[in-house]
C-alpha atoms as a PDB file:
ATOM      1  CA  UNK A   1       0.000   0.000   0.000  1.00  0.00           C
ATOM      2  CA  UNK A   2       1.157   3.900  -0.749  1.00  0.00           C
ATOM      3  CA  UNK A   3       3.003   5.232   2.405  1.00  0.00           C
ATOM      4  CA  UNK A   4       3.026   9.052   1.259  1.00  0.00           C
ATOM      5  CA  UNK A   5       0.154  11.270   0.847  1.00  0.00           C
ATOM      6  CA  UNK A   6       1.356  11.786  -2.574  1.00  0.00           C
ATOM      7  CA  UNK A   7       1.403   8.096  -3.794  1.00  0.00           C
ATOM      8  CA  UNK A   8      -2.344   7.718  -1.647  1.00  0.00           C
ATOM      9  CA  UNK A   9      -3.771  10.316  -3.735  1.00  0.00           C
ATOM     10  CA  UNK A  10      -1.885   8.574  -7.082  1.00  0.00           C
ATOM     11  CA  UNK A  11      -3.286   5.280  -5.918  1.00  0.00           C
ATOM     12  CA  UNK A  12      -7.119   7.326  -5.843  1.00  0.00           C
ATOM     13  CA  UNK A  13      -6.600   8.640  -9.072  1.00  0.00           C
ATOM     14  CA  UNK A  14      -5.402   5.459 -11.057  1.00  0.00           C
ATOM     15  CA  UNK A  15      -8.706   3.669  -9.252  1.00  0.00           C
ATOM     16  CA  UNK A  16     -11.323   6.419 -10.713  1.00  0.00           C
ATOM     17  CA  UNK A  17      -9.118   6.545 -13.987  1.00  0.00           C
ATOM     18  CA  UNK A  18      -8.841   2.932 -14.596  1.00  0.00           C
ATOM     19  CA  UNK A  19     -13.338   2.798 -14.122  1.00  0.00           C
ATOM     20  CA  UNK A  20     -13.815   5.452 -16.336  1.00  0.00           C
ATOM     21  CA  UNK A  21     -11.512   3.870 -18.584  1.00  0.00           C
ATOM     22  CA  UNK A  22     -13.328   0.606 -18.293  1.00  0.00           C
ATOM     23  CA  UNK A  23     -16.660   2.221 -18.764  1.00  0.00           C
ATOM     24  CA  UNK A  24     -15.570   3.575 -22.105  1.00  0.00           C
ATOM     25  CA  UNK A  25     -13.971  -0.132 -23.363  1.00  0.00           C
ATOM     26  CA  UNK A  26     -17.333  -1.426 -22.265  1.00  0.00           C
ATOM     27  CA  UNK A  27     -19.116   1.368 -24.137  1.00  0.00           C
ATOM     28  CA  UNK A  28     -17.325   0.585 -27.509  1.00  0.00           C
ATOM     29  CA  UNK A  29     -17.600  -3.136 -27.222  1.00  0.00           C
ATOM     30  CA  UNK A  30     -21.776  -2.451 -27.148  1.00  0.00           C
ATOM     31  CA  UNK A  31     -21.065  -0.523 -29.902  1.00  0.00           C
ATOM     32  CA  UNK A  32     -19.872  -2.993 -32.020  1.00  0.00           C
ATOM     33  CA  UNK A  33     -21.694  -5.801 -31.114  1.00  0.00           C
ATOM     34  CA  UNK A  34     -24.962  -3.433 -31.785  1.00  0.00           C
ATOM     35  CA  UNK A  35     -23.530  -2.960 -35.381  1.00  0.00           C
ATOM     36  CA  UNK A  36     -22.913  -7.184 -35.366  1.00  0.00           C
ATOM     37  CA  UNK A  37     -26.289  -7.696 -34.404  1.00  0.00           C
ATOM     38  CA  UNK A  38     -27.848  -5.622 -36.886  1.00  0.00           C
ATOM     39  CA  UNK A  39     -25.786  -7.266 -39.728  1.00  0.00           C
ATOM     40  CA  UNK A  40     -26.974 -10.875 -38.656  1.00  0.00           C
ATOM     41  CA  UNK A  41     -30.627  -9.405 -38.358  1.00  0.00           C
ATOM     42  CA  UNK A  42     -29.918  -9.168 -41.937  1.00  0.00           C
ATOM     43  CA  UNK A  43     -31.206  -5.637 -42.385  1.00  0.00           C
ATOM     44  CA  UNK A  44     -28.959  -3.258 -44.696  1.00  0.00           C
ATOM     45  CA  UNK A  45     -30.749  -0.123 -43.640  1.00  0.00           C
ATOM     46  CA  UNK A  46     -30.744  -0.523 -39.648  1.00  0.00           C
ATOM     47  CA  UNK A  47     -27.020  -1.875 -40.167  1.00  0.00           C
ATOM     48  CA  UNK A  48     -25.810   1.543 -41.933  1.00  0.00           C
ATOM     49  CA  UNK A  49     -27.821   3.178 -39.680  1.00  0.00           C
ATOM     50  CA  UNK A  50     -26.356   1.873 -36.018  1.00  0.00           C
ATOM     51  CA  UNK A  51     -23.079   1.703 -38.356  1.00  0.00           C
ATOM     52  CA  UNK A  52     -23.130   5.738 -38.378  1.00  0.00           C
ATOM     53  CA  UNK A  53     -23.933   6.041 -34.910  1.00  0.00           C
ATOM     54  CA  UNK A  54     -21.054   3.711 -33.698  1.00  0.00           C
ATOM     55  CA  UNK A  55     -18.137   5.038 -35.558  1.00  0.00           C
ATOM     56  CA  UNK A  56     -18.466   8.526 -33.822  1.00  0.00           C
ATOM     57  CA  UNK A  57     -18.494   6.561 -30.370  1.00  0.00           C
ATOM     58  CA  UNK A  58     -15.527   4.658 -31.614  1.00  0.00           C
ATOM     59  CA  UNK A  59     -13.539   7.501 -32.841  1.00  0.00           C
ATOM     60  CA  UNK A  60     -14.509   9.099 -29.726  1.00  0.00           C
ATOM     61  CA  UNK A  61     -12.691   6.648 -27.859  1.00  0.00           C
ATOM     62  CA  UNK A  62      -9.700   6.442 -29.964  1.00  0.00           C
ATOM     63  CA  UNK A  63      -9.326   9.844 -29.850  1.00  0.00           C
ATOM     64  CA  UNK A  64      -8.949   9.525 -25.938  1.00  0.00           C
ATOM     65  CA  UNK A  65      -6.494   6.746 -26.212  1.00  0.00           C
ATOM     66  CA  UNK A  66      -8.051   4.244 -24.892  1.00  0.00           C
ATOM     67  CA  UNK A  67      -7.670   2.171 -27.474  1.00  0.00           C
ATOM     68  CA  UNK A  68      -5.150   2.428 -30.522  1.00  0.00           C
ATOM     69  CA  UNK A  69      -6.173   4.547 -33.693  1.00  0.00           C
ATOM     70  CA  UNK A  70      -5.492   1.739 -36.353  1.00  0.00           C
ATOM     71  CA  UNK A  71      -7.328  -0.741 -33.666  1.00  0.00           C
ATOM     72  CA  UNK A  72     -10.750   1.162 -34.264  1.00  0.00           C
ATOM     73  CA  UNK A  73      -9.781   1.754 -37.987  1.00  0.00           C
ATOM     74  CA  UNK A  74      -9.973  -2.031 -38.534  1.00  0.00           C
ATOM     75  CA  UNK A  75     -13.222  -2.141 -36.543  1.00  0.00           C
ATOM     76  CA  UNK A  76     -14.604   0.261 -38.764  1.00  0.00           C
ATOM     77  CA  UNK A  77     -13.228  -1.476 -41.738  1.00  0.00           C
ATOM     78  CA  UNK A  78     -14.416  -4.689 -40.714  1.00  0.00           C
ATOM     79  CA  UNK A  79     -17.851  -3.789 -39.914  1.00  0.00           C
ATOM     80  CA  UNK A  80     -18.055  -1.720 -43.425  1.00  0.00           C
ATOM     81  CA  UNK A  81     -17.230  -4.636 -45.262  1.00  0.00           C
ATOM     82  CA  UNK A  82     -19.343  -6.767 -43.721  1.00  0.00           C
ATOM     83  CA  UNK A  83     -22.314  -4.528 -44.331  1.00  0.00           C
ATOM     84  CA  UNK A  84     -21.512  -3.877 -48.168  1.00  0.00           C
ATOM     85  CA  UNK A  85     -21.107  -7.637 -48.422  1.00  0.00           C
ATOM     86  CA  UNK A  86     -24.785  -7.950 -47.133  1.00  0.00           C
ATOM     87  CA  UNK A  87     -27.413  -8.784 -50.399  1.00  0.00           C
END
C-alpha cells in the first residue's frame, strides 16, 4: 500500500481513472456488437444506420487513447465490409 500522501492520492486517481476507462472499453464493445447484431438481423438499412452512430463513439474513444487509432480503424473497416457484403 502507498506510504506518502502523494502516492495515496496517485493510488485514488489510477482507481477512478482505470473505471472510467473501463466504462468507455465497455461502451465501444456495445457498440460494435450493436452494429454485429444488426448485420446478422440481416437488415442493410438498420445496419448503416447503427453503423453511423457507432463510428463517432468509436472515434470518440480512440481519440482519448483508450484504445489504438489503427485498432478502431480495422473495426470500422471490418464492420463496413461486412455490411456492403450484405445482399
Amino acid at each position: 500500500m502507498a506510504n506518502t500522501a502523494q502516492a495515496r492520492k496517485r493510488a485514488r486517481q489510477n482507481d477512478k481513472q482505470r473505471a472510467h476507462n473501463a466504462s468507455l472499453r465497455s461502451e465501444l464493445r456495445t457498440a460494435i456488437k450493436k452494429v454485429s447484431k444488426a448485420i446478422l438481423a440481416g437488415d442493410k438499412g438498420a445496419a448503416q444506420t447503427v453503423f453511423s452512430a457507432s463510428m463517432s463513439t468509436i472515434d470518440s474513444i480512440a481519440d482519448k487513447k483508450i484504445i489504438h487509432k489503427n485498432k478502431a480503424a480495422r473495426h470500422k473497416s471490418r464492420l463496413s465490409a461486412a455490411i456492403k457484403a450484405m445482399a
